[in-house]
C-alpha atoms as a PDB file:
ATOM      1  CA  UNK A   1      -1.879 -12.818   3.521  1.00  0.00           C
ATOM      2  CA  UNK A   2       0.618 -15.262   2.537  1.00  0.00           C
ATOM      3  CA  UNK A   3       1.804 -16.359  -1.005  1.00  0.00           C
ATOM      4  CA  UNK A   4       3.241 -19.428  -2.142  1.00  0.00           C
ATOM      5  CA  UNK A   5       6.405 -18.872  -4.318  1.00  0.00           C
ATOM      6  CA  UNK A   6       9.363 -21.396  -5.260  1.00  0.00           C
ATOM      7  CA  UNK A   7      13.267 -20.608  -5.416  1.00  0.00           C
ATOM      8  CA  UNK A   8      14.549 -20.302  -8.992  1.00  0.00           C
ATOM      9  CA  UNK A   9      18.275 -19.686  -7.988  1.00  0.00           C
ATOM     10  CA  UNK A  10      20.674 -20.253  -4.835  1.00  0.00           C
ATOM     11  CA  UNK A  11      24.141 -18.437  -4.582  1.00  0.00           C
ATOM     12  CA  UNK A  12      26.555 -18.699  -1.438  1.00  0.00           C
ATOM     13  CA  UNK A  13      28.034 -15.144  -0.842  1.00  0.00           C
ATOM     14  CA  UNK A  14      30.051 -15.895   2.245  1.00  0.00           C
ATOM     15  CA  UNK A  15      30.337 -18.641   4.148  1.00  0.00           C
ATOM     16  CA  UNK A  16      27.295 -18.006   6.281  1.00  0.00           C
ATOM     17  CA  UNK A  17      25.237 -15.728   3.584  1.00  0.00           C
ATOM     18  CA  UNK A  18      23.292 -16.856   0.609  1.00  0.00           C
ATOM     19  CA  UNK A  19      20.728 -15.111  -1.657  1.00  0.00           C
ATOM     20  CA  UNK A  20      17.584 -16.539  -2.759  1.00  0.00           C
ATOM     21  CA  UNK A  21      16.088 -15.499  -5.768  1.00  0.00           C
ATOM     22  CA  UNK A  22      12.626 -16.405  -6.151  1.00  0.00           C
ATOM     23  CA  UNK A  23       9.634 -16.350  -8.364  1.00  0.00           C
ATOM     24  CA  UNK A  24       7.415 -12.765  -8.420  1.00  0.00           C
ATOM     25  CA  UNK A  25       4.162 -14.089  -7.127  1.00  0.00           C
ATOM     26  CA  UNK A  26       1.626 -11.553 -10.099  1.00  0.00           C
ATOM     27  CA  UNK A  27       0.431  -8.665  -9.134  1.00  0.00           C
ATOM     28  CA  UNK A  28       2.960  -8.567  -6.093  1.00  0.00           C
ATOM     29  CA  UNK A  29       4.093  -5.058  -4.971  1.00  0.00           C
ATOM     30  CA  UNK A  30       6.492  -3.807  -2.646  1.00  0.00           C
ATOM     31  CA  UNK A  31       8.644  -0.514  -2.089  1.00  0.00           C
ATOM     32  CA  UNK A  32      12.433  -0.288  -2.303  1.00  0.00           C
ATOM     33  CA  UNK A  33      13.512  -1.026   1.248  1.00  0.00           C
ATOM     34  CA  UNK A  34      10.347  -2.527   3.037  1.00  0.00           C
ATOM     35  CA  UNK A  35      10.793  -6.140   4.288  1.00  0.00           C
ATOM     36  CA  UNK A  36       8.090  -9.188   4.114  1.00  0.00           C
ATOM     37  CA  UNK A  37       8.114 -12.091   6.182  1.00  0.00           C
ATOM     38  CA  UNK A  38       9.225 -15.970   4.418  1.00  0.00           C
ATOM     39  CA  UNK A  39       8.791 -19.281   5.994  1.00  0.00           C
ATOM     40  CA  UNK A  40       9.176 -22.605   4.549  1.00  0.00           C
ATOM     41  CA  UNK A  41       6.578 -24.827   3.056  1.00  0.00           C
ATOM     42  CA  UNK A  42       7.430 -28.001   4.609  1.00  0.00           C
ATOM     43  CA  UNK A  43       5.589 -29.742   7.763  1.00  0.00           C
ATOM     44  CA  UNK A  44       6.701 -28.139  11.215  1.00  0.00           C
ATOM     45  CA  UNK A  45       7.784 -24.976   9.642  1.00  0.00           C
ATOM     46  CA  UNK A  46       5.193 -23.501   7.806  1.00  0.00           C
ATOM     47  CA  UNK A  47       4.339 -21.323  10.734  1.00  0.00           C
ATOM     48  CA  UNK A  48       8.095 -20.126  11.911  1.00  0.00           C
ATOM     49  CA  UNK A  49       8.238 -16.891   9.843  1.00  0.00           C
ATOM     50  CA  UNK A  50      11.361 -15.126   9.620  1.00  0.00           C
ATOM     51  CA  UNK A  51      11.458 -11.163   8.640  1.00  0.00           C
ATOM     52  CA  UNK A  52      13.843 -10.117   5.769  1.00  0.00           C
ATOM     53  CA  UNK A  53      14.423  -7.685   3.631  1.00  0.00           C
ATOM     54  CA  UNK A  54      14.041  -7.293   0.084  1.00  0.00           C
ATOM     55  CA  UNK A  55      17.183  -6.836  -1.753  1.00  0.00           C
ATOM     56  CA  UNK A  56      15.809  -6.611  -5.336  1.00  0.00           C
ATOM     57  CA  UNK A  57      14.498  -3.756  -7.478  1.00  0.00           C
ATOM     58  CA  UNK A  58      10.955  -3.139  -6.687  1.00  0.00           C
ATOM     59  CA  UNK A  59      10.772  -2.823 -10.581  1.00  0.00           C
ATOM     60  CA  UNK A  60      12.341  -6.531 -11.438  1.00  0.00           C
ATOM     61  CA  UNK A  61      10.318  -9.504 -12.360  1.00  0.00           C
ATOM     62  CA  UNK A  62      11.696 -11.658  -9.335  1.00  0.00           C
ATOM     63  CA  UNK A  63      12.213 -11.275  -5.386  1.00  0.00           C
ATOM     64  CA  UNK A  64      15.872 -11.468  -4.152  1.00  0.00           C
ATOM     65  CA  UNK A  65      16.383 -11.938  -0.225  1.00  0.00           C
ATOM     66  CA  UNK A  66      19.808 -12.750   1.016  1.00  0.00           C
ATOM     67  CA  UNK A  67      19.474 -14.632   4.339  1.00  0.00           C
ATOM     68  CA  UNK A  68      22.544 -15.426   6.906  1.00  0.00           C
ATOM     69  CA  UNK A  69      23.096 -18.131   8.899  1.00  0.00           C
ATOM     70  CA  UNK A  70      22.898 -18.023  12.818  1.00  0.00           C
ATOM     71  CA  UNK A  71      23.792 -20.580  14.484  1.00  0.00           C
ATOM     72  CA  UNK A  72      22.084 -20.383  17.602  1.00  0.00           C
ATOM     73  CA  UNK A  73      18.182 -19.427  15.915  1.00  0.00           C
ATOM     74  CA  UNK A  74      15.533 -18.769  18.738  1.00  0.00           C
ATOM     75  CA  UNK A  75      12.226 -20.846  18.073  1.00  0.00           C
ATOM     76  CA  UNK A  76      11.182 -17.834  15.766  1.00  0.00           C
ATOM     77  CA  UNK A  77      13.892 -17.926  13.879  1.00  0.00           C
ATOM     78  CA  UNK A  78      14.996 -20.430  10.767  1.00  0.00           C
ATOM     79  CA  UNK A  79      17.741 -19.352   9.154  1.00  0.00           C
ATOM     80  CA  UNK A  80      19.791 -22.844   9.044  1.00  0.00           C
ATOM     81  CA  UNK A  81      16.733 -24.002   7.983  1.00  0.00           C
ATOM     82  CA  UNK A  82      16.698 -21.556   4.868  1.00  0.00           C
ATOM     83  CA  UNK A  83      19.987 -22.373   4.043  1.00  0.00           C
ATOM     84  CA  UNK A  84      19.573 -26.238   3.777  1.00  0.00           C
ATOM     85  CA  UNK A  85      16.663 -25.708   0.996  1.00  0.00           C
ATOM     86  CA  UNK A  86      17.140 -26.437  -2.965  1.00  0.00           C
ATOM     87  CA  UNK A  87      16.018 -24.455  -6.141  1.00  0.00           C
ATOM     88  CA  UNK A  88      12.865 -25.651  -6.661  1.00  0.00           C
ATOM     89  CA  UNK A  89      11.300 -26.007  -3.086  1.00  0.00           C
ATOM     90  CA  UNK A  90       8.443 -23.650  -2.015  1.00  0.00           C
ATOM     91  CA  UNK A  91       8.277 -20.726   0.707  1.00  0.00           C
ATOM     92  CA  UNK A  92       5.649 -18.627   1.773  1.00  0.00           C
ATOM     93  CA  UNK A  93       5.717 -15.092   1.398  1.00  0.00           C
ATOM     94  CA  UNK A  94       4.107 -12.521   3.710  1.00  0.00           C
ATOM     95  CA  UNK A  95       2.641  -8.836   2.451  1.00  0.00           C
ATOM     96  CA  UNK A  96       5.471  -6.116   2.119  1.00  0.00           C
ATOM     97  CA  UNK A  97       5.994  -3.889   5.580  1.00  0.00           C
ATOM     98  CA  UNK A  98       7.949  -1.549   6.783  1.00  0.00           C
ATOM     99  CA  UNK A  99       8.434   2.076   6.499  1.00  0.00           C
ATOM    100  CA  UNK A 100      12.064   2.548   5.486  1.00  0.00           C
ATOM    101  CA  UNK A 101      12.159   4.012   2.214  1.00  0.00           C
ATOM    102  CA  UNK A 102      13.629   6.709   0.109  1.00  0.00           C
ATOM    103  CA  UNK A 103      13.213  10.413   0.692  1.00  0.00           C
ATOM    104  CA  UNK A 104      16.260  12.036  -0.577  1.00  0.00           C
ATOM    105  CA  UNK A 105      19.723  12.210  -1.162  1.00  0.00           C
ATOM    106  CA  UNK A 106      21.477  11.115   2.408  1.00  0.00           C
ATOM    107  CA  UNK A 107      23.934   8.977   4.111  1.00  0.00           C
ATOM    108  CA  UNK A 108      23.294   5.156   4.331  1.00  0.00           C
ATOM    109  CA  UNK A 109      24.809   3.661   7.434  1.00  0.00           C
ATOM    110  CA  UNK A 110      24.860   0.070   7.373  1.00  0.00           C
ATOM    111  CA  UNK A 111      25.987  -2.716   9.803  1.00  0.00           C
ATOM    112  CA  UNK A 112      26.531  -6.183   7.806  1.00  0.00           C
ATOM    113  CA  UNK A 113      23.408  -7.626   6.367  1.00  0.00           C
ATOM    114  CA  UNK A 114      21.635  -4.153   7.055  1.00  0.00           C
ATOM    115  CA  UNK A 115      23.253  -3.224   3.536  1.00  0.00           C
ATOM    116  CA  UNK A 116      20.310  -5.284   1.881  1.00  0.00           C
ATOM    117  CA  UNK A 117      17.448  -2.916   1.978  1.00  0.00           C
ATOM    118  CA  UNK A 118      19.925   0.294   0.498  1.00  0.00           C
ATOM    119  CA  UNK A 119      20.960  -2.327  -2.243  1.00  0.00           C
ATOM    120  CA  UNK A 120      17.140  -2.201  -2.883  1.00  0.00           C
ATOM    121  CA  UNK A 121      16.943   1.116  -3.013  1.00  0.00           C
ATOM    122  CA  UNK A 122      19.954   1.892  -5.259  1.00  0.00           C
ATOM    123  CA  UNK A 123      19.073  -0.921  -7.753  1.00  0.00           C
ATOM    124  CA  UNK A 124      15.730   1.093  -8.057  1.00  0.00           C
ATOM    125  CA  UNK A 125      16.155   4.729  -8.234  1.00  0.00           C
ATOM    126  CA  UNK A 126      18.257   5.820 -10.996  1.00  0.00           C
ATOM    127  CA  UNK A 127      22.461   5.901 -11.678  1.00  0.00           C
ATOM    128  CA  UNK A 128      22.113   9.378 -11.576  1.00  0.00           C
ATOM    129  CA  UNK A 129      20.472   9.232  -8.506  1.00  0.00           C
ATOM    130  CA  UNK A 130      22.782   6.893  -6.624  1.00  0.00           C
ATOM    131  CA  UNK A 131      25.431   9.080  -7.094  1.00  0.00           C
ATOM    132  CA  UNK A 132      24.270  11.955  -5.153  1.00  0.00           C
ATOM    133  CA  UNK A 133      24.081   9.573  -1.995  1.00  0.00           C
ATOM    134  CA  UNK A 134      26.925   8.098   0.474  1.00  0.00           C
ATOM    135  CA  UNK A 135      26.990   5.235   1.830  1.00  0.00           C
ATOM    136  CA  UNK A 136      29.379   3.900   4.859  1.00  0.00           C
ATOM    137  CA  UNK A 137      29.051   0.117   5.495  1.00  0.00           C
ATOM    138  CA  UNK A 138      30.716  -1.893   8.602  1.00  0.00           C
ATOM    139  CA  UNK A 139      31.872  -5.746   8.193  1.00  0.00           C
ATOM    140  CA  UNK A 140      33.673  -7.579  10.409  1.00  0.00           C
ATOM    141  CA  UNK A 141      36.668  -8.820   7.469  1.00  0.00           C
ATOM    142  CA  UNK A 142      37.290  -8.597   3.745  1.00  0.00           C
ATOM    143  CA  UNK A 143      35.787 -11.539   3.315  1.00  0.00           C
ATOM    144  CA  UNK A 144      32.313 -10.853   4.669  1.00  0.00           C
ATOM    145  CA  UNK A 145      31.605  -7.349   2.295  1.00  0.00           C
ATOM    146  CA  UNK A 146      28.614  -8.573   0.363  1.00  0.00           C
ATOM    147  CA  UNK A 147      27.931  -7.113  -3.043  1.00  0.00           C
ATOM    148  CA  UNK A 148      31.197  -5.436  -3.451  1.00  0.00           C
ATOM    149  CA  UNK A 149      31.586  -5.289  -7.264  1.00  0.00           C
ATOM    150  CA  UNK A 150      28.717  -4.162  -7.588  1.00  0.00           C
ATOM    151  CA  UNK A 151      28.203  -1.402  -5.111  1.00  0.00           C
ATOM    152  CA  UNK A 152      31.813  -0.244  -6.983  1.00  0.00           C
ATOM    153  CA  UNK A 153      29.660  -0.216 -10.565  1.00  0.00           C
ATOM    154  CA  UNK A 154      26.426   1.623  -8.572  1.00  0.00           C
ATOM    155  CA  UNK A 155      29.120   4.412  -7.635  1.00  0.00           C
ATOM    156  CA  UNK A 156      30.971   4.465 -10.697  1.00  0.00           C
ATOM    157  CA  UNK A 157      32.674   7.861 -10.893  1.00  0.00           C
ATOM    158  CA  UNK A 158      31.801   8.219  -7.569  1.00  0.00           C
ATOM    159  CA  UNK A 159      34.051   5.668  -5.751  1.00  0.00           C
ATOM    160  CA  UNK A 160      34.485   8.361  -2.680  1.00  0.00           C
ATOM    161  CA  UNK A 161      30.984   8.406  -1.566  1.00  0.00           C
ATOM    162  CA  UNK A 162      31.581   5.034  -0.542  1.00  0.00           C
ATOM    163  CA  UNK A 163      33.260   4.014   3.122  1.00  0.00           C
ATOM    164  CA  UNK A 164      33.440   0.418   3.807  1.00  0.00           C
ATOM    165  CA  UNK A 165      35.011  -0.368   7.633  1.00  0.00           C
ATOM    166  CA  UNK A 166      36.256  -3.142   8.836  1.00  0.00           C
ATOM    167  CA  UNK A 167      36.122  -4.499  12.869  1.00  0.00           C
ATOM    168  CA  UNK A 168      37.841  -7.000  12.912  1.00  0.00           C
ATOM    169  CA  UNK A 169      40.828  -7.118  10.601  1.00  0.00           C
ATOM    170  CA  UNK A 170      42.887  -4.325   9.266  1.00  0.00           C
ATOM    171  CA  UNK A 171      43.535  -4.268   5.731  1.00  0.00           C
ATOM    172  CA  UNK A 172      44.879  -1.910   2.869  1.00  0.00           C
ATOM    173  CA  UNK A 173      41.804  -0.084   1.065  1.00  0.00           C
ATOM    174  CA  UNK A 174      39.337  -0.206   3.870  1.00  0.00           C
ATOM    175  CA  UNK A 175      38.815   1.541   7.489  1.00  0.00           C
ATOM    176  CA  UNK A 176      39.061  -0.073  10.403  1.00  0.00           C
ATOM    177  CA  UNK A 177      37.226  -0.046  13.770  1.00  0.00           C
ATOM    178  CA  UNK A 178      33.371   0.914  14.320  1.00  0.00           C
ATOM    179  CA  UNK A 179      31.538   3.617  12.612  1.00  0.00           C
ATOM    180  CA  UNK A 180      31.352   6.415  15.372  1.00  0.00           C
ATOM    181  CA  UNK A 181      30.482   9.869  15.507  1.00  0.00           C
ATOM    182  CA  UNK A 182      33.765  11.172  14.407  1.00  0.00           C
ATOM    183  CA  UNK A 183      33.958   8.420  11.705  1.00  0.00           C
ATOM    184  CA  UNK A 184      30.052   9.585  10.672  1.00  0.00           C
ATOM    185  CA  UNK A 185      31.190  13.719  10.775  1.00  0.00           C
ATOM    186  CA  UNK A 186      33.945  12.940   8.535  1.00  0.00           C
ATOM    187  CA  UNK A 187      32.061  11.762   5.897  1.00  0.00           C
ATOM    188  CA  UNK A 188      28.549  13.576   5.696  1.00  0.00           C
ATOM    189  CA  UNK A 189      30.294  17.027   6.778  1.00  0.00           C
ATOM    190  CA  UNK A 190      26.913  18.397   7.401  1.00  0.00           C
ATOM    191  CA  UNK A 191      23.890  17.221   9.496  1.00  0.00           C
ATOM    192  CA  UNK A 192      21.470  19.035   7.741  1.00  0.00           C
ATOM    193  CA  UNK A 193      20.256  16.019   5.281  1.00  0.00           C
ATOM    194  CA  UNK A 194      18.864  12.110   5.778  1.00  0.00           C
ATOM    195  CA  UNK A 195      20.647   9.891   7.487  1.00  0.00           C
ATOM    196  CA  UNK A 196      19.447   6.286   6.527  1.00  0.00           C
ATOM    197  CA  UNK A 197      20.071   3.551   9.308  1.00  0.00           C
ATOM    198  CA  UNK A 198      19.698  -0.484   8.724  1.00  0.00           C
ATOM    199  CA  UNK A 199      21.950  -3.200  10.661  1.00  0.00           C
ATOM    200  CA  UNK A 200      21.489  -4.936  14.310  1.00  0.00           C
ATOM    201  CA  UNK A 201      19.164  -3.219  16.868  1.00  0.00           C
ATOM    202  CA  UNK A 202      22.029  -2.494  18.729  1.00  0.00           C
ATOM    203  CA  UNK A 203      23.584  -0.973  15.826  1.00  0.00           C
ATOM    204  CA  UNK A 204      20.769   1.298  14.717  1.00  0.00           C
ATOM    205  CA  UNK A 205      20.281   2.109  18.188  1.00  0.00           C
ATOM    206  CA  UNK A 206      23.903   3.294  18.885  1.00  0.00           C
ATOM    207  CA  UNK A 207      24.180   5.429  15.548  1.00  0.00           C
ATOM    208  CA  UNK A 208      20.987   7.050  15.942  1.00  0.00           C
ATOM    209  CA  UNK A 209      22.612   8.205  19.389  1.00  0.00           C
ATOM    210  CA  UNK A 210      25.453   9.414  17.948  1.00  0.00           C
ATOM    211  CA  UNK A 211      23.558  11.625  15.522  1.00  0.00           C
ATOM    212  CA  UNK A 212      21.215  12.983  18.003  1.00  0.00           C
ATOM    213  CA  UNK A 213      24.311  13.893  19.870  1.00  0.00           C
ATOM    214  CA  UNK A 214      25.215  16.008  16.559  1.00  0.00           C
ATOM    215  CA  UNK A 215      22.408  17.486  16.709  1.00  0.00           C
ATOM    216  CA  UNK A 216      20.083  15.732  13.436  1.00  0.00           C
ATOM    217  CA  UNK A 217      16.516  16.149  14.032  1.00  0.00           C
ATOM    218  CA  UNK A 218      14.456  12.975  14.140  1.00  0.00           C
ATOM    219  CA  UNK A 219      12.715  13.537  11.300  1.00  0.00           C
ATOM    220  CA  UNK A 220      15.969  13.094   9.004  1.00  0.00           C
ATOM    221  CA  UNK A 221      16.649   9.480  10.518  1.00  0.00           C
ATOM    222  CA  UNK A 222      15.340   7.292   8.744  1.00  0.00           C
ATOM    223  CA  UNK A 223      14.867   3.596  10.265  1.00  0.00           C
ATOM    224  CA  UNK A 224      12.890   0.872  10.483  1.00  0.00           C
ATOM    225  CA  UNK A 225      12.130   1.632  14.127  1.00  0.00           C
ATOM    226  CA  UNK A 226      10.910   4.963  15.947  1.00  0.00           C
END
């Protein structure tokens, strides 16, 4: 079933991200890190739904999605369109899906936009919480890290639990090159815990290789896939 709902608020994050805060439709539920589908209410493209994550609290009283830009869409896919809309103009909103959510302390791996769903999930569980989690995110430069100051507030007193890598540009501060198995051993030191996985399918499916090759058992990966 889909919902009606309008954008209240626009922000550019990079030059091809933007988040979209919208109304909370009543009596709307969803679960830290579970996804819904949007399209736009506007003639031609009221049927070209596009999944995406939620990035707000499941406890706040509005939706937050942050949506980037590709520039070659497929016919399912409107993202250019998303980012040409106003405050004020209407999408539709799907039910909440997906099976990604939290269990446990853990590791969040994250390629890029992938962060979105674990910014969910920290914004929701408790400071206390956060702080018994790690979380290792790849970008491609400085310049595309999304929520930086405020992943550096969620980890307050914590700053080490947090490994930010960088493919394509070396820079003081951060890691460079792609998170690997060595990169991934380094950090979680044990394999005995959850290991939470959200980025590219290519991504997801390359570090979920890597930690079967260590040896995690399946049922402490946690992903949006099988």
């Amino acid at each position: 079933m889909e919902t009606p709902t309008k954008i209240k608020r626009i922000q550019t994050l990079t030059e091809d991200v933007k988040s979209f805060i919208l109304e909370k439709p009543k009596n709307y539920m969803f679960k830290a890190g579970q996804f819904t589908t949007l399209s736009i209410n506007q003639s031609g493209l009221e049927k070209k739904k596009r999944p995406i994550s939620f990035a707000s609290s499941e406890k706040a009283n509005y939706l937050e999605f942050v949506i980037k830009k590709y520039p070659k869409d497929d016919k399912t896919s409107i993202t250019s369109e998303m980012h040409k809309l106003k405050q004020g103009d209407e999408l539709f909103l799907g039910s909440a899906l997906g099976r990604l959510n939290y269990k446990g302390p853990g590791i969040f791996i994250a390629g890029g936009i992938g962060l979105m769903p674990f910014i969910s999930i920290f914004r929701t569980i408790s400071s206390d919480e956060v702080k018994k989690n790690k979380l290792i995110i790849s970008f491609r430069t400085e310049n595309d890290i999304l929520f930086k100051d405020e992943i550096k507030e969620l980890f307050k007193n914590s700053a080490k639990n947090v490994r930010i890598t960088l493919t394509r540009q070396k820079k003081t501060g951060y890691d460079y090159g792609r998170i690997n198995l060595d990169f991934i051993k380094k950090i979680a030191k044990n394999n005995n815990r959850f290991f939470y996985i959200c980025g590219s399918g290519e991504f997801v499916r390359d570090v979920k290789q890597n930690l079967f090759e260590w040896g995690v058992s399946a049922g402490n990966i946690v992903t949006e896939g099988r």
